[in-house]
Protein backbone atom coordinates (compact mmCIF):
# COMPACT_ATOMS: atom_id res chain seq x y z
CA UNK A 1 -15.48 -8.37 12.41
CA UNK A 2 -19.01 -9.00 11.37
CA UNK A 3 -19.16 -6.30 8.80
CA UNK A 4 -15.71 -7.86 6.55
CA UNK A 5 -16.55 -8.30 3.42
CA UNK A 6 -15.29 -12.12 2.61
CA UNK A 7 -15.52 -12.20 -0.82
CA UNK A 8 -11.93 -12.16 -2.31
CA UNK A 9 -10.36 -12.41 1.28
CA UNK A 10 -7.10 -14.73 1.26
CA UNK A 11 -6.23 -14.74 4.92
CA UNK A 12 -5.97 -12.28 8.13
CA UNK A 13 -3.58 -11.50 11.12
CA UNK A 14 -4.46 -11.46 14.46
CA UNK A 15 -2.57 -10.45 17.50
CA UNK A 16 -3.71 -11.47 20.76
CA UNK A 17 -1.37 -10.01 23.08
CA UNK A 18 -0.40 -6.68 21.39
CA UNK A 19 3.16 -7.67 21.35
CA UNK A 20 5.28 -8.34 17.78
CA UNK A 21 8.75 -7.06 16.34
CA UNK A 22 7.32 -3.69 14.20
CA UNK A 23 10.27 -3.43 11.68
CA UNK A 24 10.16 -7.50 11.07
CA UNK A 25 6.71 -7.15 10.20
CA UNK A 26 6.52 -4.24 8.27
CA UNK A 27 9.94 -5.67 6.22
CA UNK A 28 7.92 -8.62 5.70
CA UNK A 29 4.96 -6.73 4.40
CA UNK A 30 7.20 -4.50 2.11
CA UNK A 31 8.71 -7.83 0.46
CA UNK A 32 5.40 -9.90 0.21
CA UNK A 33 4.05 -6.95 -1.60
CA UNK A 34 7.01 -6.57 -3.94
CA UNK A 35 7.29 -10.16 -4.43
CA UNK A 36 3.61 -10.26 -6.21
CA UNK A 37 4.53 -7.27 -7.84
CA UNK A 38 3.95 -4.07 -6.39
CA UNK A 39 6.31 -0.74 -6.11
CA UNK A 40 7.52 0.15 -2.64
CA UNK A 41 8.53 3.62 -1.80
CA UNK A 42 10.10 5.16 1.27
CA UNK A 43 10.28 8.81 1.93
CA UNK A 44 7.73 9.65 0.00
CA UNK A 45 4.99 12.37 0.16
CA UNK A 46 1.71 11.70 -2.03
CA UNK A 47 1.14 15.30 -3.76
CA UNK A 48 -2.31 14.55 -5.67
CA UNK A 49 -4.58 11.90 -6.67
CA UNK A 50 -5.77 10.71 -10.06
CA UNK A 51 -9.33 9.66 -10.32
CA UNK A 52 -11.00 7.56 -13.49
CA UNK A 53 -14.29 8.35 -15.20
CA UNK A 54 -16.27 7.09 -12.23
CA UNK A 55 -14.37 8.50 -9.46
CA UNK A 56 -12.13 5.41 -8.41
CA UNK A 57 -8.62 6.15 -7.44
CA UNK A 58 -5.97 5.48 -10.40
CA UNK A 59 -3.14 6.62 -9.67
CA UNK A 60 -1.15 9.24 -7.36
CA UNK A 61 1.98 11.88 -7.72
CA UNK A 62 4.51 11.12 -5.29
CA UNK A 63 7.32 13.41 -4.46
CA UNK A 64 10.39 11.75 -2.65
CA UNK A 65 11.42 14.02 0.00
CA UNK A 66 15.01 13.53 -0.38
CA UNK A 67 15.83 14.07 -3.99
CA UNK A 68 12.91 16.09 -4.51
CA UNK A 69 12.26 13.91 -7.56
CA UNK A 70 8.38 13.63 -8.49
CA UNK A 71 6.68 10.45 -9.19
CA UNK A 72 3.60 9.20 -10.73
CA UNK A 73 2.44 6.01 -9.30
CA UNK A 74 -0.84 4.18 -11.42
CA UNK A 75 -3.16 1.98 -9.27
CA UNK A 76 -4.42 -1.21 -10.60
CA UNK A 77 -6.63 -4.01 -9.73
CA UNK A 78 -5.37 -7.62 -10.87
């Protein structure tokens, strides 16, 4: 992928033969994202976005399809 950016970049996946356990992987992803800190949310719909001064995303409103309870979710860089 000559047009990756590098700077920042901590590691990569690749899959050779197309073939890997889905719901292992995506578990995995869902608990190495929690464990450095992020929110994970199932059965959720994302309603709007939040924008800062200059237009980057900040945040969203969430809606979780089964309670019908709305969420606001702020995005952060770290």
């Amino acid at each position: 992928m000559p047009q990756l950016n590098r700077d920042g970049l901590l590691g990569s996946v690749e899959y050779s033969n197309g073939q890997f356990d889905d719901a292992r992987y995506n578990l995995t992803l869902v608990h190495s994202f929690a464990n450095v800190g992020g929110s994970a949310l199932n059965h959720c719909c994302v309603r709007e976005f939040f924008r800062d001064s200059v237009g980057r995303l900040s945040g969203v409103v969430a809606i979780d399809e089964i309670s019908g309870v709305t969420i606001s979710v702020d995005a952060r860089i770290s």
